[in-house]
Structures are given as C-alpha cells and as structure tokens.
PDB file of N, CA and C in Angstrom:
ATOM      1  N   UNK A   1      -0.847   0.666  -0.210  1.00  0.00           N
ATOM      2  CA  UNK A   1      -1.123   0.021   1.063  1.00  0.00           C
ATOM      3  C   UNK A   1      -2.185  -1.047   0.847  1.00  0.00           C
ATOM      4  N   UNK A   2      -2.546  -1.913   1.946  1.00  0.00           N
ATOM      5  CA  UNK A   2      -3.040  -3.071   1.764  1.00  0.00           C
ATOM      6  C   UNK A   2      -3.927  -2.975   2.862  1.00  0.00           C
ATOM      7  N   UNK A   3      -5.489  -3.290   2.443  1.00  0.00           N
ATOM      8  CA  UNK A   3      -6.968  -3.429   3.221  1.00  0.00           C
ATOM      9  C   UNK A   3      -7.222  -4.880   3.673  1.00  0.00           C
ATOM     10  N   UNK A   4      -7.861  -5.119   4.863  1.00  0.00           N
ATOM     11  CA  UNK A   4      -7.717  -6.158   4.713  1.00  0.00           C
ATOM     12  C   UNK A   4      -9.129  -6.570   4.341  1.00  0.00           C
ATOM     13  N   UNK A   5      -9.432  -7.683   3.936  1.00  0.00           N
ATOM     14  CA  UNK A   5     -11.042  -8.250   3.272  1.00  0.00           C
ATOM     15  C   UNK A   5     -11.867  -8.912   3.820  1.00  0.00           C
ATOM     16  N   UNK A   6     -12.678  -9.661   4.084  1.00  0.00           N
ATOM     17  CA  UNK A   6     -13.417 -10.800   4.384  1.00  0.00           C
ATOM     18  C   UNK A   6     -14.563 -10.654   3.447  1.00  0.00           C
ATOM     19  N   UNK A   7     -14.526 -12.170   2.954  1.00  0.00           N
ATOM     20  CA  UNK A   7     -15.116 -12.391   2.368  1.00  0.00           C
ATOM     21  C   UNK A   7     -16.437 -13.480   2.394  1.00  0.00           C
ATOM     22  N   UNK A   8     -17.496 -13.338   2.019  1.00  0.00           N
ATOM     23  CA  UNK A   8     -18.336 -14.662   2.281  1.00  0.00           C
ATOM     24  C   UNK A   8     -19.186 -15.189   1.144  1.00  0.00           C
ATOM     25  N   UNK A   9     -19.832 -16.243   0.656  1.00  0.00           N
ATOM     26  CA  UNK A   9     -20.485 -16.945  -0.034  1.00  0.00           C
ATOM     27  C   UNK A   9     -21.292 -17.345   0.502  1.00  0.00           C
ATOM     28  N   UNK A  10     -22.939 -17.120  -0.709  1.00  0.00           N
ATOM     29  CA  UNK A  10     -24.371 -17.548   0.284  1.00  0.00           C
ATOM     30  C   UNK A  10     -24.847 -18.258  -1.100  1.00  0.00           C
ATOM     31  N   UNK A  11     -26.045 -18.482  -0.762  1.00  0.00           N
ATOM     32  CA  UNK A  11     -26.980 -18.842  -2.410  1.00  0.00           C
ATOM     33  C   UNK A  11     -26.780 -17.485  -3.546  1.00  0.00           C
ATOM     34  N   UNK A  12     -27.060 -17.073  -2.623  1.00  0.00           N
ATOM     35  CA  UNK A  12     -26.858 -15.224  -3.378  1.00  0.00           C
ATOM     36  C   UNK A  12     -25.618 -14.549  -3.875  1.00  0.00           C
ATOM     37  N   UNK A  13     -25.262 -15.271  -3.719  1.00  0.00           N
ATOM     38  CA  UNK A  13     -23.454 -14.716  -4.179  1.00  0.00           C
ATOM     39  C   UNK A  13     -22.459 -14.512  -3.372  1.00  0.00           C
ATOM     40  N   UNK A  14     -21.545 -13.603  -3.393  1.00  0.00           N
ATOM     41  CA  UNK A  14     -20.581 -13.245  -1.986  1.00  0.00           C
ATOM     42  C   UNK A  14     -20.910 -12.198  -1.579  1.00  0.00           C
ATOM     43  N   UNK A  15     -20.630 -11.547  -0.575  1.00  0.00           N
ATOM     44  CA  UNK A  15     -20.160 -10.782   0.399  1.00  0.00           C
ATOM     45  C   UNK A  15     -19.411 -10.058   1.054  1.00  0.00           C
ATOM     46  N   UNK A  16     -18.907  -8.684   0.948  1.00  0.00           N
ATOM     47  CA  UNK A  16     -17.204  -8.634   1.285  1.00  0.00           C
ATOM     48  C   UNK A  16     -17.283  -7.604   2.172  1.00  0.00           C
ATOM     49  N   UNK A  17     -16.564  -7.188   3.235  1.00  0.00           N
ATOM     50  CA  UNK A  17     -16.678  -6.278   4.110  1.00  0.00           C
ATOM     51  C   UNK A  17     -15.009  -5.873   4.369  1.00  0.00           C
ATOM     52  N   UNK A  18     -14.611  -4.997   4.848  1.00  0.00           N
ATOM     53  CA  UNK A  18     -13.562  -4.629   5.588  1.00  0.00           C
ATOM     54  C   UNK A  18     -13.306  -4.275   6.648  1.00  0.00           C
ATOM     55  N   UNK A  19     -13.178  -4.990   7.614  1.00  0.00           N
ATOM     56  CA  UNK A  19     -12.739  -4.564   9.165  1.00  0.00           C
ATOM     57  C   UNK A  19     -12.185  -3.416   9.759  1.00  0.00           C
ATOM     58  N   UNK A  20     -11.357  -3.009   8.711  1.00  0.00           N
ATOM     59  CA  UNK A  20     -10.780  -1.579   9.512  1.00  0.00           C
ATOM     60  C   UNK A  20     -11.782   0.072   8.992  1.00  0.00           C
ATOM     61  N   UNK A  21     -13.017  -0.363   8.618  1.00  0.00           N
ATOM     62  CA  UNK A  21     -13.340   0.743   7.656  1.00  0.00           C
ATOM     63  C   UNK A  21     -14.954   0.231   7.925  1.00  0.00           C
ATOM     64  N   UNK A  22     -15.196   0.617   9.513  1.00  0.00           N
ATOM     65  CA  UNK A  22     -17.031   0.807   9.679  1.00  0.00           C
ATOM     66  C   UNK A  22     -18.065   1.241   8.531  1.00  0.00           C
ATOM     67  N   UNK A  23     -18.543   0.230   8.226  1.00  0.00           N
ATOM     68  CA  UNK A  23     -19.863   0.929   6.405  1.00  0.00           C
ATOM     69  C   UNK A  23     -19.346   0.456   5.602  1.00  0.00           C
ATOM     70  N   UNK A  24     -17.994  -0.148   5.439  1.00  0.00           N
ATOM     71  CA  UNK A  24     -17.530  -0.415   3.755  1.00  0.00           C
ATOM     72  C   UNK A  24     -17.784  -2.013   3.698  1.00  0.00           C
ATOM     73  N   UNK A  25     -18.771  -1.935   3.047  1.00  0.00           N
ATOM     74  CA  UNK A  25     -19.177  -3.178   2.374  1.00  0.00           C
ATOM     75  C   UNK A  25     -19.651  -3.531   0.859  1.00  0.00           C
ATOM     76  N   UNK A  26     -19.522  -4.873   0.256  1.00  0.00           N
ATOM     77  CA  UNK A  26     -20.263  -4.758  -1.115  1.00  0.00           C
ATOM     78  C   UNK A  26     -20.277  -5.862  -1.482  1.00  0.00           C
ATOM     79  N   UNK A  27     -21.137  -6.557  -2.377  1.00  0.00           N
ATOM     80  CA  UNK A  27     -21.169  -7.524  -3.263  1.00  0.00           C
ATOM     81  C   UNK A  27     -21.437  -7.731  -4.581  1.00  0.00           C
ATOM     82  N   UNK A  28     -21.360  -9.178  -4.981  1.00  0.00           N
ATOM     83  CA  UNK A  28     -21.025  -9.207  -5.837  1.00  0.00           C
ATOM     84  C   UNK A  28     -21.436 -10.695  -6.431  1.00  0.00           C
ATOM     85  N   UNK A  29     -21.451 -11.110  -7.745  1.00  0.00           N
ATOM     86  CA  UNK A  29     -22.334 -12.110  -8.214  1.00  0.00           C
ATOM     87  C   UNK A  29     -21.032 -13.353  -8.226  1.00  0.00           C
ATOM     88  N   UNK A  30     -20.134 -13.006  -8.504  1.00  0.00           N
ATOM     89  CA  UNK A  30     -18.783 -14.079  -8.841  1.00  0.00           C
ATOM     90  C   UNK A  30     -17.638 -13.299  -7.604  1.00  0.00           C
ATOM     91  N   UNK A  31     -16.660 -14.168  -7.452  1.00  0.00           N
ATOM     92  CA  UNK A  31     -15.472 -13.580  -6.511  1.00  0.00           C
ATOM     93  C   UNK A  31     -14.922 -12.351  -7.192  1.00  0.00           C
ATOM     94  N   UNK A  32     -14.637 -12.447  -8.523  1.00  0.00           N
ATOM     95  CA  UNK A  32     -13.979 -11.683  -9.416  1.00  0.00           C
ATOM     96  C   UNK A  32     -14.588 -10.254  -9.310  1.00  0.00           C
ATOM     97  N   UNK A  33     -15.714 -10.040  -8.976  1.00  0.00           N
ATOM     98  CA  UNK A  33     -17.063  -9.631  -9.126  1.00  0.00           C
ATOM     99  C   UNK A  33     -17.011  -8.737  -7.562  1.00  0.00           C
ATOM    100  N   UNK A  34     -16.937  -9.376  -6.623  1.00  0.00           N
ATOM    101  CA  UNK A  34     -16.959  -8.991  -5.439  1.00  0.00           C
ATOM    102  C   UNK A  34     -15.758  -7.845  -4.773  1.00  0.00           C
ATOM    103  N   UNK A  35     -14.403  -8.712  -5.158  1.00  0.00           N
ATOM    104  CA  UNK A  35     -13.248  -8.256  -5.035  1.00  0.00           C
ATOM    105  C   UNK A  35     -13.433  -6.918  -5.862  1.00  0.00           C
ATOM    106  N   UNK A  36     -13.516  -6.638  -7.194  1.00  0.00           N
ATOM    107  CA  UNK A  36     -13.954  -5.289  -7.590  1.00  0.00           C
ATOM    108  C   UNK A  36     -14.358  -4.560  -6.902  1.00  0.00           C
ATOM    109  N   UNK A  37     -15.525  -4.537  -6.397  1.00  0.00           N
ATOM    110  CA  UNK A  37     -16.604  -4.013  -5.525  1.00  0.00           C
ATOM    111  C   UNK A  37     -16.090  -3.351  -4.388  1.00  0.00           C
ATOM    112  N   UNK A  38     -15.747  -4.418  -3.497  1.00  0.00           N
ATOM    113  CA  UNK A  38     -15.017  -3.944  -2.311  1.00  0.00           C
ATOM    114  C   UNK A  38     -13.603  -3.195  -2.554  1.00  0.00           C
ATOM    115  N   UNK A  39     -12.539  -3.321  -3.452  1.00  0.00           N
ATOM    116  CA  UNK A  39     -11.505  -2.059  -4.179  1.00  0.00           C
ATOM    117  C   UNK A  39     -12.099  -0.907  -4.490  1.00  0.00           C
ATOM    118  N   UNK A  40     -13.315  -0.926  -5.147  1.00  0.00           N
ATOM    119  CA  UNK A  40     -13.730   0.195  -5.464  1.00  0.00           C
ATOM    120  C   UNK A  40     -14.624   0.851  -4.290  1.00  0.00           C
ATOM    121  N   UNK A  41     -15.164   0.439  -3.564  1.00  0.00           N
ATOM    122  CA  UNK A  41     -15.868   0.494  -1.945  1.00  0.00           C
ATOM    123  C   UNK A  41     -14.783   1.279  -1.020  1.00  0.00           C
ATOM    124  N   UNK A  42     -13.616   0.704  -0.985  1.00  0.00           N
ATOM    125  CA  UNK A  42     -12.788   0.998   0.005  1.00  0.00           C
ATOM    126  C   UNK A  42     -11.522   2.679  -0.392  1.00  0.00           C
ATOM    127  N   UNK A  43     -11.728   2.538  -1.851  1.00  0.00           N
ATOM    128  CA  UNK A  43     -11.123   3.642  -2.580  1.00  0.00           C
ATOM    129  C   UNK A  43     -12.107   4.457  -2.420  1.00  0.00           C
ATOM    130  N   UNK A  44     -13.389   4.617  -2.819  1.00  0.00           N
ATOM    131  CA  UNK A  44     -14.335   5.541  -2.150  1.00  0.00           C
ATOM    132  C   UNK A  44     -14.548   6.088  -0.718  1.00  0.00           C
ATOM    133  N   UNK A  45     -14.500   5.134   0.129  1.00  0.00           N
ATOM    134  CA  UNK A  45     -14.081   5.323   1.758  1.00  0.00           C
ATOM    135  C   UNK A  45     -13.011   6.217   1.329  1.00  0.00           C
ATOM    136  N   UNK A  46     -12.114   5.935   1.765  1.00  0.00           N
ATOM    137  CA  UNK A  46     -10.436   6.416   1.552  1.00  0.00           C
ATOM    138  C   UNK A  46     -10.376   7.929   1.448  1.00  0.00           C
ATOM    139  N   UNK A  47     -11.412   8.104   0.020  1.00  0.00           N
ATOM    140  CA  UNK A  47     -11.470   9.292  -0.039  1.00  0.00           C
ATOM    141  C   UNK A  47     -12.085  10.831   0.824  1.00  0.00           C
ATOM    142  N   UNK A  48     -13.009   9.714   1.704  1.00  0.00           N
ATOM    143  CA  UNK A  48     -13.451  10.779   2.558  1.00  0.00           C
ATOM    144  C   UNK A  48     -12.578  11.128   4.167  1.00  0.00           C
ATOM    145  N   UNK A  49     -11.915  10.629   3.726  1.00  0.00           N
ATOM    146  CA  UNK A  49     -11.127  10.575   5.062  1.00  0.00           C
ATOM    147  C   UNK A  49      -9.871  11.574   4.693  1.00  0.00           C
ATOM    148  N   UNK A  50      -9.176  12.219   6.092  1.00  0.00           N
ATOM    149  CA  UNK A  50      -7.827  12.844   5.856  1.00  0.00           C
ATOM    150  C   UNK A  50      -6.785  12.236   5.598  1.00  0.00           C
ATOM    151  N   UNK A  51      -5.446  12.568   5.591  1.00  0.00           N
ATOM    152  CA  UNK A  51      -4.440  11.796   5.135  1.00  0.00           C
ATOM    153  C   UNK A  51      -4.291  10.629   6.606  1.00  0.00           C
ATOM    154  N   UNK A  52      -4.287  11.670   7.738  1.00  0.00           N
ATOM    155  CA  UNK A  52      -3.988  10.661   8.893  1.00  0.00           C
ATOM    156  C   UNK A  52      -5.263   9.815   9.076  1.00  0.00           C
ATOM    157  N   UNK A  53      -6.175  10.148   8.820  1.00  0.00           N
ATOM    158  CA  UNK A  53      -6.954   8.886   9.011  1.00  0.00           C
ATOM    159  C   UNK A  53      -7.088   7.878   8.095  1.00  0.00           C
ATOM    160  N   UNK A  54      -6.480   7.946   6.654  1.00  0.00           N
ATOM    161  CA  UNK A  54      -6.165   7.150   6.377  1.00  0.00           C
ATOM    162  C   UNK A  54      -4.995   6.006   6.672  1.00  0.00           C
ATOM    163  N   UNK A  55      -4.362   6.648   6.933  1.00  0.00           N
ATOM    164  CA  UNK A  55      -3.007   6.384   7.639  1.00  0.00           C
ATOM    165  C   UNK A  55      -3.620   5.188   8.628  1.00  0.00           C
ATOM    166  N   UNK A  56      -4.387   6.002   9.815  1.00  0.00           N
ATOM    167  CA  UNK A  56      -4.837   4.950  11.011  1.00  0.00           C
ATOM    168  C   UNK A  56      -5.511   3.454  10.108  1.00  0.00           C
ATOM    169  N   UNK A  57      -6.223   3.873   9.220  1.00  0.00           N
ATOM    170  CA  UNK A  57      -7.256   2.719   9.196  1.00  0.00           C
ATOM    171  C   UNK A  57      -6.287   1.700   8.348  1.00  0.00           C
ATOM    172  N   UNK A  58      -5.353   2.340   7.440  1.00  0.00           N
ATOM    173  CA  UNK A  58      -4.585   1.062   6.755  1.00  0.00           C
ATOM    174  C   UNK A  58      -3.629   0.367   7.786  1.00  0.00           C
ATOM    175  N   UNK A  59      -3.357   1.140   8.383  1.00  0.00           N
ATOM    176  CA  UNK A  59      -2.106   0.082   9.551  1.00  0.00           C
ATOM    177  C   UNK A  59      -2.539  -0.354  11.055  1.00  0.00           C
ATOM    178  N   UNK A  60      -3.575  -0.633  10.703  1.00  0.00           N
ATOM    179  CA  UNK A  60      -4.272  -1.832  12.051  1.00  0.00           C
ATOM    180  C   UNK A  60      -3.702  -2.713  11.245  1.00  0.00           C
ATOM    181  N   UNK A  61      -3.628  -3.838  12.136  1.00  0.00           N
ATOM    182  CA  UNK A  61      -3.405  -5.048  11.948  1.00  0.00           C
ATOM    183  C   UNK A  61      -4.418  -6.036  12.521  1.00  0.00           C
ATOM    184  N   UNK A  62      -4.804  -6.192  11.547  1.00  0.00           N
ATOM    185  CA  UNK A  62      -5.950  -7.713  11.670  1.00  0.00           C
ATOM    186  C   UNK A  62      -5.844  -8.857  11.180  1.00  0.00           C
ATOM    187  N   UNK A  63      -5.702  -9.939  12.260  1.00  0.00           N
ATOM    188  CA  UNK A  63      -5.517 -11.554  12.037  1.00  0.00           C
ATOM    189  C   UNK A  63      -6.505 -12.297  11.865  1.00  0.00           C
ATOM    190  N   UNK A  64      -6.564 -13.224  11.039  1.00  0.00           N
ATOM    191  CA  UNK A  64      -7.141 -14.115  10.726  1.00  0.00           C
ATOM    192  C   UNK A  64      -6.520 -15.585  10.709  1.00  0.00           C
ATOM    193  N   UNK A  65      -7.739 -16.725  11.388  1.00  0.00           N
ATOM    194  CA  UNK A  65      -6.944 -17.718  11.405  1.00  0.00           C
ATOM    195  C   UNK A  65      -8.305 -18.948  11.533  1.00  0.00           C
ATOM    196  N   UNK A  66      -7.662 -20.143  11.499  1.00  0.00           N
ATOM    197  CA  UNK A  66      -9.034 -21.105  11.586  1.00  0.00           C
ATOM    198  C   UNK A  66      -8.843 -21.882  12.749  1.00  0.00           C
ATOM    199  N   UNK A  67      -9.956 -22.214  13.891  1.00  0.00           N
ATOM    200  CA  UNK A  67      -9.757 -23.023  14.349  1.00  0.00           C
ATOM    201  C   UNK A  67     -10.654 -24.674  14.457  1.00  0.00           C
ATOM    202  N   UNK A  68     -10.087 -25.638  14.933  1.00  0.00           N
ATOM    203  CA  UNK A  68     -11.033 -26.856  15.420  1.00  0.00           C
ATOM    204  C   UNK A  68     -11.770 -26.678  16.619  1.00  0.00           C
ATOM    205  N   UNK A  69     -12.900 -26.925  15.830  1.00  0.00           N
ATOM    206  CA  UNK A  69     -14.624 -27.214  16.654  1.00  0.00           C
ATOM    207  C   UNK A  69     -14.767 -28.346  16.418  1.00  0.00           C
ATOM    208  N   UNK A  70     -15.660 -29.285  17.780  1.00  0.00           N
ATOM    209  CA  UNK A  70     -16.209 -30.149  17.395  1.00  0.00           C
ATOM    210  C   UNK A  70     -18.048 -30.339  16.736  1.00  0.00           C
ATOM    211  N   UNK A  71     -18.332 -30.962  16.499  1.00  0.00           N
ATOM    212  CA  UNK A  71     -19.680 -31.057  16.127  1.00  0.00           C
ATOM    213  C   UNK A  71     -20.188 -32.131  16.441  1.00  0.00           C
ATOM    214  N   UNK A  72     -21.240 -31.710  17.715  1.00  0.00           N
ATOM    215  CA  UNK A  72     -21.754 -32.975  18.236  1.00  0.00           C
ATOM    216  C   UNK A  72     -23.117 -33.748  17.257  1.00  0.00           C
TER     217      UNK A  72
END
C-alpha cells in the first residue's frame, strides 16, 4: 500500500511528514535521506497499530494540488 508524503526544504535540510498518520514525522540531510526516514517512520507507525487501523489510515485519500496567488 501507498502513504502519502509531504515533503519540505529549509536551510536545514528537508522535512517529511504524513497526513494520514498524527506524530509520523522525520528528516533528513538530502531528499534521498529524508524519503528513507519517513519509510522507515511510517513502517514503525504501522506497526503499532491493528490490522484495521491500518487499513483506515492507508486508504484515506489525500489531494494535493497547486494553486495561483497573487503577490502584491
């Protein structure tokens, strides 16, 4: 099954969190780096949970999309 990610970039490196999974967060120095982190973050979650609640948290569906702002 498939988590979904968000990801962010600061001076400090990235950032990664998962929306369907309250607490699971992690970072990381490179993307390569991050993405690890949060797989291994979210496989740890996973584990504390029952089968059906795993169940619930992988099949939300969460969208992502960009929109236009202006900037005055």
């Amino acid at each position: 099954m498939k988590a979904s990610v968000i990801i962010e970039k600061d001076e400090e490196g990235y950032y990664a969190f998962c929306p369907e999974m309250k607490g699971c967060h992690s970072q990381g120095d490179s993307l390569d780096e991050v993405l690890a982190n949060i797989k291994e973050a979210i496989e740890l979650y996973l584990e504390t949970l029952s089968i059906d609640e795993r169940i619930g948290c992988l099949s939300q569906e969460i969208l992502t999309t960009a929109v236009e702002v202006s900037v005055a």
